[in-house]
C-alpha atoms as a PDB file:
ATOM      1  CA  UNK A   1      96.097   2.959 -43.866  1.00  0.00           C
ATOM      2  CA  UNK A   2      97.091   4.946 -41.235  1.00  0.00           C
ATOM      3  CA  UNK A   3      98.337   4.323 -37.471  1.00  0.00           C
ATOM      4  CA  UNK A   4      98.388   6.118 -34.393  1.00  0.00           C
ATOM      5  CA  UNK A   5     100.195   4.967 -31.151  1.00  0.00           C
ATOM      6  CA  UNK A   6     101.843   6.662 -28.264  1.00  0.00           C
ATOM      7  CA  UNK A   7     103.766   3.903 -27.512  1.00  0.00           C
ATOM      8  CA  UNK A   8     106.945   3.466 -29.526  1.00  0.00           C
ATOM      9  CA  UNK A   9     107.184   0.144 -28.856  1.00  0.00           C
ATOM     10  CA  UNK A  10     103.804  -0.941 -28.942  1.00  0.00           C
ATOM     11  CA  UNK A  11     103.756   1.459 -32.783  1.00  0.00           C
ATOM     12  CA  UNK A  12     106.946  -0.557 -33.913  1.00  0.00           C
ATOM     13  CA  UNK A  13     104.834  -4.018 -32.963  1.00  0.00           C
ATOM     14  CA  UNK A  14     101.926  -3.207 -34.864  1.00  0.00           C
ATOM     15  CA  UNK A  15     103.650  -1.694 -37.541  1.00  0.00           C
ATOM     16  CA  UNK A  16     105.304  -5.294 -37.828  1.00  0.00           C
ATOM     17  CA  UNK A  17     102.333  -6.795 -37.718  1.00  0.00           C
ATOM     18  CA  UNK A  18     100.490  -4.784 -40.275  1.00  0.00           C
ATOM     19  CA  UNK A  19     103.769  -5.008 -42.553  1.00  0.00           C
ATOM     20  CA  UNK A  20     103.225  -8.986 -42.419  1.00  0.00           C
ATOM     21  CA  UNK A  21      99.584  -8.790 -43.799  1.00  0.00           C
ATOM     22  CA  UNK A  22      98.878  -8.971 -47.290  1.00  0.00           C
ATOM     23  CA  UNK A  23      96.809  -5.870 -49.106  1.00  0.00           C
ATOM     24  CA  UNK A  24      97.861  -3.320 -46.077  1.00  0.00           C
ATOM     25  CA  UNK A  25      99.857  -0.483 -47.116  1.00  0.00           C
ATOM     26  CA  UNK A  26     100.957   2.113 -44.070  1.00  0.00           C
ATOM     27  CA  UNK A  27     101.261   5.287 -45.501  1.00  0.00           C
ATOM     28  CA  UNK A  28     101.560   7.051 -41.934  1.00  0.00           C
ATOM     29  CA  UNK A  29     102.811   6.383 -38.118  1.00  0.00           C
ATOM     30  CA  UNK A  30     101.547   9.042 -35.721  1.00  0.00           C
ATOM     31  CA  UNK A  31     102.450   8.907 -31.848  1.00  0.00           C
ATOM     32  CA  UNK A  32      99.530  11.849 -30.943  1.00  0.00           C
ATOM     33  CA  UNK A  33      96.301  13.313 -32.002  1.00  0.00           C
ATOM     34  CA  UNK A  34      97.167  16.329 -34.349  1.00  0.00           C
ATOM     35  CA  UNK A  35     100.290  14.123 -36.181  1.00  0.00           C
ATOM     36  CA  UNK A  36      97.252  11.333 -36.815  1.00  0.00           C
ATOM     37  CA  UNK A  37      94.884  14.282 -37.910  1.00  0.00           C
ATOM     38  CA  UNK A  38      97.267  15.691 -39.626  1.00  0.00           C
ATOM     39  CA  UNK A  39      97.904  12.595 -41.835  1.00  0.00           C
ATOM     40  CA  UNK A  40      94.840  11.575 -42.181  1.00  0.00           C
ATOM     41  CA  UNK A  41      93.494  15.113 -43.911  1.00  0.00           C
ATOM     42  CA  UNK A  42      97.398  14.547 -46.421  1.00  0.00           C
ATOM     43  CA  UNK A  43      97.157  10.992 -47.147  1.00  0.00           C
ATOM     44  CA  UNK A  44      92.976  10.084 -46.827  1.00  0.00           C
ATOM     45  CA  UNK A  45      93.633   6.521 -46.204  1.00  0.00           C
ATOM     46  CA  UNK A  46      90.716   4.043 -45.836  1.00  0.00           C
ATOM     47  CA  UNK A  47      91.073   3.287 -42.686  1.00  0.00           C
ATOM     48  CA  UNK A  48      92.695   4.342 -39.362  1.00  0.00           C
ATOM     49  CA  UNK A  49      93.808   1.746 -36.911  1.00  0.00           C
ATOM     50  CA  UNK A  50      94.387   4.392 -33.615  1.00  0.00           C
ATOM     51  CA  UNK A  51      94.746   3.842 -29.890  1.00  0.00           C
ATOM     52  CA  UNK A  52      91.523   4.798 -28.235  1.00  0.00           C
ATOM     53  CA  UNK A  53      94.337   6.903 -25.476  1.00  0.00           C
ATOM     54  CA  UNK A  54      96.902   9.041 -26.511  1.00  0.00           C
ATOM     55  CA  UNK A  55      98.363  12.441 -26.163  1.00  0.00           C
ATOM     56  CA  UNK A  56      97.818  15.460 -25.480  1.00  0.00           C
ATOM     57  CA  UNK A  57      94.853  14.595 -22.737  1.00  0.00           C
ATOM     58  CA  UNK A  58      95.338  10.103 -22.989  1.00  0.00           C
ATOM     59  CA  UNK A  59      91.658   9.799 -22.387  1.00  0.00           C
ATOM     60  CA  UNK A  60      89.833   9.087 -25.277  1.00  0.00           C
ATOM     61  CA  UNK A  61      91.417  10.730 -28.330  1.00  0.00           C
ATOM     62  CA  UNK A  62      90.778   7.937 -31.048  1.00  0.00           C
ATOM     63  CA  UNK A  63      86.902   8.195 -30.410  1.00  0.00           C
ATOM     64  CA  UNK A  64      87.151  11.674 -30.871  1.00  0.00           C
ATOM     65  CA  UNK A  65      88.526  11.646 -33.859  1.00  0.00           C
ATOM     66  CA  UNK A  66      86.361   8.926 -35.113  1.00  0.00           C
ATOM     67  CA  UNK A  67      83.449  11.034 -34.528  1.00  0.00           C
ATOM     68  CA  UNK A  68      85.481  13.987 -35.967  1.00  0.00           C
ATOM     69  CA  UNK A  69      86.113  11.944 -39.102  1.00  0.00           C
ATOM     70  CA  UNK A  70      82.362  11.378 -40.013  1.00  0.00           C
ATOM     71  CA  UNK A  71      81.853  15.051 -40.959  1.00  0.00           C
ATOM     72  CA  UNK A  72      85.384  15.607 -42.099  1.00  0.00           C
ATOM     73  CA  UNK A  73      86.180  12.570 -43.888  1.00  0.00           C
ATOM     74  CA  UNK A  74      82.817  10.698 -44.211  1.00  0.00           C
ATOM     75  CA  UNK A  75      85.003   7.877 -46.168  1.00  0.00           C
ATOM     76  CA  UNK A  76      88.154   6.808 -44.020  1.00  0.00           C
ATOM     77  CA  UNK A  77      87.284   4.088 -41.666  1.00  0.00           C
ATOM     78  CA  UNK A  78      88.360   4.044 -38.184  1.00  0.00           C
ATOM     79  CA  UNK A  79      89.382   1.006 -35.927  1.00  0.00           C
ATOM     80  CA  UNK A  80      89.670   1.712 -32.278  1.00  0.00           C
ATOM     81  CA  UNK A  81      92.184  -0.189 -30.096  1.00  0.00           C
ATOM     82  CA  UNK A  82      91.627  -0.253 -26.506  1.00  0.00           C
ATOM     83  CA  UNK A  83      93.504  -2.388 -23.616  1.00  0.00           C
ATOM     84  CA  UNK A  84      90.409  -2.850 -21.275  1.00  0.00           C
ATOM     85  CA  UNK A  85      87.019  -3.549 -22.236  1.00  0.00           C
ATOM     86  CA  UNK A  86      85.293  -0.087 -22.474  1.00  0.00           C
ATOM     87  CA  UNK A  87      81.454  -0.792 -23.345  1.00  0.00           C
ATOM     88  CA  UNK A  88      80.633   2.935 -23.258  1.00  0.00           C
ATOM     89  CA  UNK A  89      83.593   3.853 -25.161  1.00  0.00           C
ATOM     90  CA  UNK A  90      82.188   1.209 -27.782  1.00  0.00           C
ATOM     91  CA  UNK A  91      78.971   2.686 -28.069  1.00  0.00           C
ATOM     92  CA  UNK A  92      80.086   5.947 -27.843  1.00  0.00           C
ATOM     93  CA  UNK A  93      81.901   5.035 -31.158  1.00  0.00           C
ATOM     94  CA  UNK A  94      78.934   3.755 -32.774  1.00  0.00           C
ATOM     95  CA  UNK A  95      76.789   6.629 -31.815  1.00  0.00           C
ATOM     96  CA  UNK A  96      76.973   8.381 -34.771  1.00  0.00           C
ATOM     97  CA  UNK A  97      76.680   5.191 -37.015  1.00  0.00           C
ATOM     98  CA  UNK A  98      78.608   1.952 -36.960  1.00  0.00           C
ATOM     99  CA  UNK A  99      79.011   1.865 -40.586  1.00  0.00           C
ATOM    100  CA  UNK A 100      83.227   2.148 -41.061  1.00  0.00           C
ATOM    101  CA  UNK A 101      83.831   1.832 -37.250  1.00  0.00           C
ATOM    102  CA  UNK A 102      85.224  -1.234 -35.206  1.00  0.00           C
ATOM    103  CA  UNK A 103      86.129  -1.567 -31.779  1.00  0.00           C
ATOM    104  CA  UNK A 104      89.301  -3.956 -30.356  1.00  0.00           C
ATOM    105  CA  UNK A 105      91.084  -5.026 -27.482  1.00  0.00           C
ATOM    106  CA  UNK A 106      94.531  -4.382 -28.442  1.00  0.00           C
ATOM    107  CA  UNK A 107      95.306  -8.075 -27.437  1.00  0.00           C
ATOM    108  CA  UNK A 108      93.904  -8.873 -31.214  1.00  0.00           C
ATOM    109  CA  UNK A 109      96.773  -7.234 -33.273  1.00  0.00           C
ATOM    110  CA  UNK A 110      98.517 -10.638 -32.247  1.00  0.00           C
ATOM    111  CA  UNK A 111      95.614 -12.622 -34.661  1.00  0.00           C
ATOM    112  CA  UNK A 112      96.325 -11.373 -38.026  1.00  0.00           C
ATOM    113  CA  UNK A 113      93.384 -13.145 -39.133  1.00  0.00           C
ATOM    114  CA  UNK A 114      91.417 -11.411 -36.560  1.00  0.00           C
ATOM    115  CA  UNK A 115      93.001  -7.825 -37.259  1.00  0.00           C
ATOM    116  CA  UNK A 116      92.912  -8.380 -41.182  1.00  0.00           C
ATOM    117  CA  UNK A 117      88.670  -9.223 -40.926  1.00  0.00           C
ATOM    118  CA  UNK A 118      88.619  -5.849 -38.598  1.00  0.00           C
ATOM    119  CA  UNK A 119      90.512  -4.413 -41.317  1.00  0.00           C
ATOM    120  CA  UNK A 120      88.783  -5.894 -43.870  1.00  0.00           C
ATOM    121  CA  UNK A 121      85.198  -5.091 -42.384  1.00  0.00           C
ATOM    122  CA  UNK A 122      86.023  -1.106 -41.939  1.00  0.00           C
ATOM    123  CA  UNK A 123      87.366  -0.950 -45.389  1.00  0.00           C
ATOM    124  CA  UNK A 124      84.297  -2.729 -46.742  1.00  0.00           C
ATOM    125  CA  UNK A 125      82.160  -0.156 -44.637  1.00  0.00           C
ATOM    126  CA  UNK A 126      80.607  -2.393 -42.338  1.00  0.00           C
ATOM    127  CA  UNK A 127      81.501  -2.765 -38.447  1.00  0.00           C
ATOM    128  CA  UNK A 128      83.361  -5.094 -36.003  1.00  0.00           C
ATOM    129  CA  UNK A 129      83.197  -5.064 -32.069  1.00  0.00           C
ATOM    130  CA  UNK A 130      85.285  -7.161 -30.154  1.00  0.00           C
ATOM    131  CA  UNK A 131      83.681 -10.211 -28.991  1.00  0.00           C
ATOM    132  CA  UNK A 132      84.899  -9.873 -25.259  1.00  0.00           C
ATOM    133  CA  UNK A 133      83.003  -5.859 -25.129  1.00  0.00           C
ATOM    134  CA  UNK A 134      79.856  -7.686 -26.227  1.00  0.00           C
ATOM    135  CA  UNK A 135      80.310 -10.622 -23.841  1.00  0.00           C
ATOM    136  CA  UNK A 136      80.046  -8.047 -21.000  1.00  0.00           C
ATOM    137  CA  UNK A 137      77.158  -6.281 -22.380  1.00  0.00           C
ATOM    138  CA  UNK A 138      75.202  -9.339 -22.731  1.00  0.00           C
ATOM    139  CA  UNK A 139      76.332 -10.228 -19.224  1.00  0.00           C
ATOM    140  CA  UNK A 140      75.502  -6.996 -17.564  1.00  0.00           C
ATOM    141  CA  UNK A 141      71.918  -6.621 -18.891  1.00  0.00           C
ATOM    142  CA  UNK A 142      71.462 -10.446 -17.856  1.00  0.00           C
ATOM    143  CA  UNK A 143      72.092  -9.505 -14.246  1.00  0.00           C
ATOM    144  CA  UNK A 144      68.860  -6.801 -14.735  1.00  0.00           C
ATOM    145  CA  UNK A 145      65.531  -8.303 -13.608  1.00  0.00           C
ATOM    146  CA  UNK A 146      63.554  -6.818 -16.482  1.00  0.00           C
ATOM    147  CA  UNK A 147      66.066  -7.771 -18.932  1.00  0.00           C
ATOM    148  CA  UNK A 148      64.630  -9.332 -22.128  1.00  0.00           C
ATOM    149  CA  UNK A 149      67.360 -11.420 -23.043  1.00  0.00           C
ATOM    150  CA  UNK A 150      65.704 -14.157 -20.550  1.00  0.00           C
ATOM    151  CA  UNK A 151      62.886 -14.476 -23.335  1.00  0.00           C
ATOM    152  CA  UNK A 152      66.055 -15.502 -25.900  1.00  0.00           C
ATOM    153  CA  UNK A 153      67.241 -19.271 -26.350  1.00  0.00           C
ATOM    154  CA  UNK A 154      71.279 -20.089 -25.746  1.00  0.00           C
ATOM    155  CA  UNK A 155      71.147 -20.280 -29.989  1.00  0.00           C
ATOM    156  CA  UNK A 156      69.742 -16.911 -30.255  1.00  0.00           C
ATOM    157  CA  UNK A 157      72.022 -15.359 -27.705  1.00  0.00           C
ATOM    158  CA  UNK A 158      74.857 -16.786 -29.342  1.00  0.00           C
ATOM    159  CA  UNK A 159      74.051 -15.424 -32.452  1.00  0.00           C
ATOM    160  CA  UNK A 160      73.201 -11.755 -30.922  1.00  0.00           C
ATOM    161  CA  UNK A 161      76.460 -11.901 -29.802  1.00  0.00           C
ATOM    162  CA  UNK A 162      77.672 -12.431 -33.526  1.00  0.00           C
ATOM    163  CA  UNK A 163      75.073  -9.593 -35.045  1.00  0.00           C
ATOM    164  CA  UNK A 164      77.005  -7.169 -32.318  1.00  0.00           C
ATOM    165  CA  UNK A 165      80.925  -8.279 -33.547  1.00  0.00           C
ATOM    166  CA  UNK A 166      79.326  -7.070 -36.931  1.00  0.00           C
ATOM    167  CA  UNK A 167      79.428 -10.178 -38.729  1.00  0.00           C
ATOM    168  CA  UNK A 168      76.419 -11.112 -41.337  1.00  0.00           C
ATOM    169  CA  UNK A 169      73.918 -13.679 -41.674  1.00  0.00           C
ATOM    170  CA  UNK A 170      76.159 -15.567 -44.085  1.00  0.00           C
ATOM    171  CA  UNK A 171      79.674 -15.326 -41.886  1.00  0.00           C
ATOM    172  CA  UNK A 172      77.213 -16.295 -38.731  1.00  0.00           C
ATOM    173  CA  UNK A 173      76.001 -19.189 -40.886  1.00  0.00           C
ATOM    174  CA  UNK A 174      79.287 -20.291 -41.688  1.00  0.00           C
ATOM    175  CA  UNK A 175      80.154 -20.329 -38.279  1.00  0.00           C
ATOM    176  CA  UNK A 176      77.807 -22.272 -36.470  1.00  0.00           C
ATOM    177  CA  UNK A 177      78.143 -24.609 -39.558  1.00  0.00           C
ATOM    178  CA  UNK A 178      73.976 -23.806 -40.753  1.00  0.00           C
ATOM    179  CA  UNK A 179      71.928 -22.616 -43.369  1.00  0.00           C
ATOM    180  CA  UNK A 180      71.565 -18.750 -44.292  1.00  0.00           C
ATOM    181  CA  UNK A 181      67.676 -19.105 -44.185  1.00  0.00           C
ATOM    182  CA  UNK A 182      67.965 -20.759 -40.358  1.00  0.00           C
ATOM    183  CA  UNK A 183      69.947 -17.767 -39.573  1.00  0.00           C
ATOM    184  CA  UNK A 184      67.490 -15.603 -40.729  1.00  0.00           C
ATOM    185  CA  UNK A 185      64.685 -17.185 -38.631  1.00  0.00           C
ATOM    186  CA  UNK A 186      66.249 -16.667 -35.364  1.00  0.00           C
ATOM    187  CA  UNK A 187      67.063 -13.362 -35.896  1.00  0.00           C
ATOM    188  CA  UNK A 188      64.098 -12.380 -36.753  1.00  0.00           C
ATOM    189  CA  UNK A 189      62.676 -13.829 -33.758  1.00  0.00           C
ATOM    190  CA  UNK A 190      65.659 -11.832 -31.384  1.00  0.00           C
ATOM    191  CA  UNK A 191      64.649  -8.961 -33.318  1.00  0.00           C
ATOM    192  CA  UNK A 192      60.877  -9.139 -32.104  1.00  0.00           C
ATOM    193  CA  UNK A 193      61.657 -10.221 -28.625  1.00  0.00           C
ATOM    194  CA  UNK A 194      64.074  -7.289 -27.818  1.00  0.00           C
ATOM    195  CA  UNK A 195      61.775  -4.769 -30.202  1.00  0.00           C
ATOM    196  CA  UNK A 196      64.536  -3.839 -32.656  1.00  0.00           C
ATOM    197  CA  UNK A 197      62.783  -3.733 -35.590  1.00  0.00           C
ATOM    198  CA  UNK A 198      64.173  -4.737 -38.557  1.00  0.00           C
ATOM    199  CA  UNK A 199      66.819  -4.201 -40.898  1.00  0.00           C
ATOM    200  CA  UNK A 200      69.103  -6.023 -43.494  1.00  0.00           C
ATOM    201  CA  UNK A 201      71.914  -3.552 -43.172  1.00  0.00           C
ATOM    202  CA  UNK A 202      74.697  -4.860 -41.097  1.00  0.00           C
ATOM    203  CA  UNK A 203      76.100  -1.701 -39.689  1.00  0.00           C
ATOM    204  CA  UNK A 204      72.088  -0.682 -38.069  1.00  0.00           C
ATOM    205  CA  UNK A 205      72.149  -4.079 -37.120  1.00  0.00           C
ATOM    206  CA  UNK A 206      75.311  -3.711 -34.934  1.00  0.00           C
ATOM    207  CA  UNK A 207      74.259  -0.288 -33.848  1.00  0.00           C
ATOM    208  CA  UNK A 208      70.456  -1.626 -32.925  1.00  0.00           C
ATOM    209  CA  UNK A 209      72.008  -4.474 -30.673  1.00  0.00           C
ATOM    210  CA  UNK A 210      74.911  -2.142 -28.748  1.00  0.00           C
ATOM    211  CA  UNK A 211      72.265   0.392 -28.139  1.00  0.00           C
ATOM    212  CA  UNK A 212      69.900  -2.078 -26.648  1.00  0.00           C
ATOM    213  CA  UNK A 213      72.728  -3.856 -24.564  1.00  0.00           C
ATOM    214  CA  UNK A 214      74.406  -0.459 -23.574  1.00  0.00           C
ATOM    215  CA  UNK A 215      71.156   1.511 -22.862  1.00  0.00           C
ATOM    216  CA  UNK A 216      71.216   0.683 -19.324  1.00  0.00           C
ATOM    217  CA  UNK A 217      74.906   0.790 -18.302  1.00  0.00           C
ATOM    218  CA  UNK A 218      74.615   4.208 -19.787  1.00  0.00           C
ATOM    219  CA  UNK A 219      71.676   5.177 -17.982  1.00  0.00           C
ATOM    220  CA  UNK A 220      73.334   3.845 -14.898  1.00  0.00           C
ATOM    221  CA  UNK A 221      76.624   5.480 -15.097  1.00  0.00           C
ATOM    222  CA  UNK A 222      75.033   8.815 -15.986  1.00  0.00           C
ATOM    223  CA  UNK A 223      73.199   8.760 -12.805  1.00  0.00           C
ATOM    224  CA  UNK A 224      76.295   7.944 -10.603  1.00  0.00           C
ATOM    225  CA  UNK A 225      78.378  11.001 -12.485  1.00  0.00           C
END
């Protein structure tokens, strides 16, 4: 895989912490776009762990080249590490596809378990999105009048929460410790109360459920530009 920080010392912690984890080779170390670019076109690794900020603007150079990278190299996986919750960043990650993306806080390179899973996910081509981006997604279109998630029971919110970190029905299973088939029911019935439609594929499942909870922070944050 390949990194890219600005930060020397915050490169030299997560290179420590992706030296620690079994099955992760880092073939390349970038501190700005065009080094990361430039290493990822030389080495094709199957997935990039980046900084959502770095030079030469710091605004939002790993999205970019996440987007970049599904025309240029349709198979290298991208995870994006931010330091704030940034919803819109998130979706504008996904909005190409959410197959082979994920979106962190940076807080998670501390979890190796959690980072490895991320990892893990991208390689696999499916999709991860930190739990606390979808927490305030779910919370936000709560506070909306009109919302539909009023029409969805504490179970089924919890679990839309799990669709939009990426995990599947079995992982989600696992987790609230019952069967695949339950799982499967109440999905189907979050599915049909926020009009979703329906899909087995974990990556349009993720990218269904951001798109739904981001549609109107968008719309509102377009009209205030």
């Amino acid at each position: 895989m390949a990194l890219g920080e600005d930060s020397f010392l915050a490169r030299e912690g997560i290179v420590s912490a992706l030296e620690s984890i079994d099955g992760v080779e880092l073939v390349a170390a970038c501190g700005d776009l065009d080094e990361l670019r430039a290493a990822v076109e030389r080495e094709r690794p199957d997935v990039v762990l980046t900084d959502i900020r770095m030079p030469p603007t710091n605004t939002d150079e790993g999205v970019r080249l996440a987007v970049e990278l599904r025309s240029s190299c349709p198979e290298v996986g991208v995870v994006v590490l931010s330091q704030h919750a940034e919803p819109l960043y998130a979706t504008t990650l996904f909005d190409e596809g959410s197959a082979r993306r994920a979106y962190l806080l940076k807080e998670r390179v501390k979890d190796r378990d959690e980072l490895w899973r991320a990892l893990q996910e991208v390689a696999d081509g499916g999709s991860v999105v930190d739990s606390r981006i979808v927490d305030e997604l779910v919370a936000f279109q709560r506070r909306r009048t009109d919302s539909k998630l009023d029409e969805l029971t504490p179970r089924e919110l919890e679990i839309l929460g799990l669709i939009a970190e990426g995990r599947s029905n079995t992982a989600i299973a696992a987790k609230l410790v019952v069967t695949k088939r339950a799982i499967e029911r109440h999905i189907n019935q979050i599915f049909l109360k926020l009009d979703l439609g329906d899909s087995e594929d974990v990556s349009k499942r993720v990218k269904a459920v951001l798109l739904y909870l981001n549609g109107q922070l968008a719309a509102s944050a377009g009209g205030a530009s």
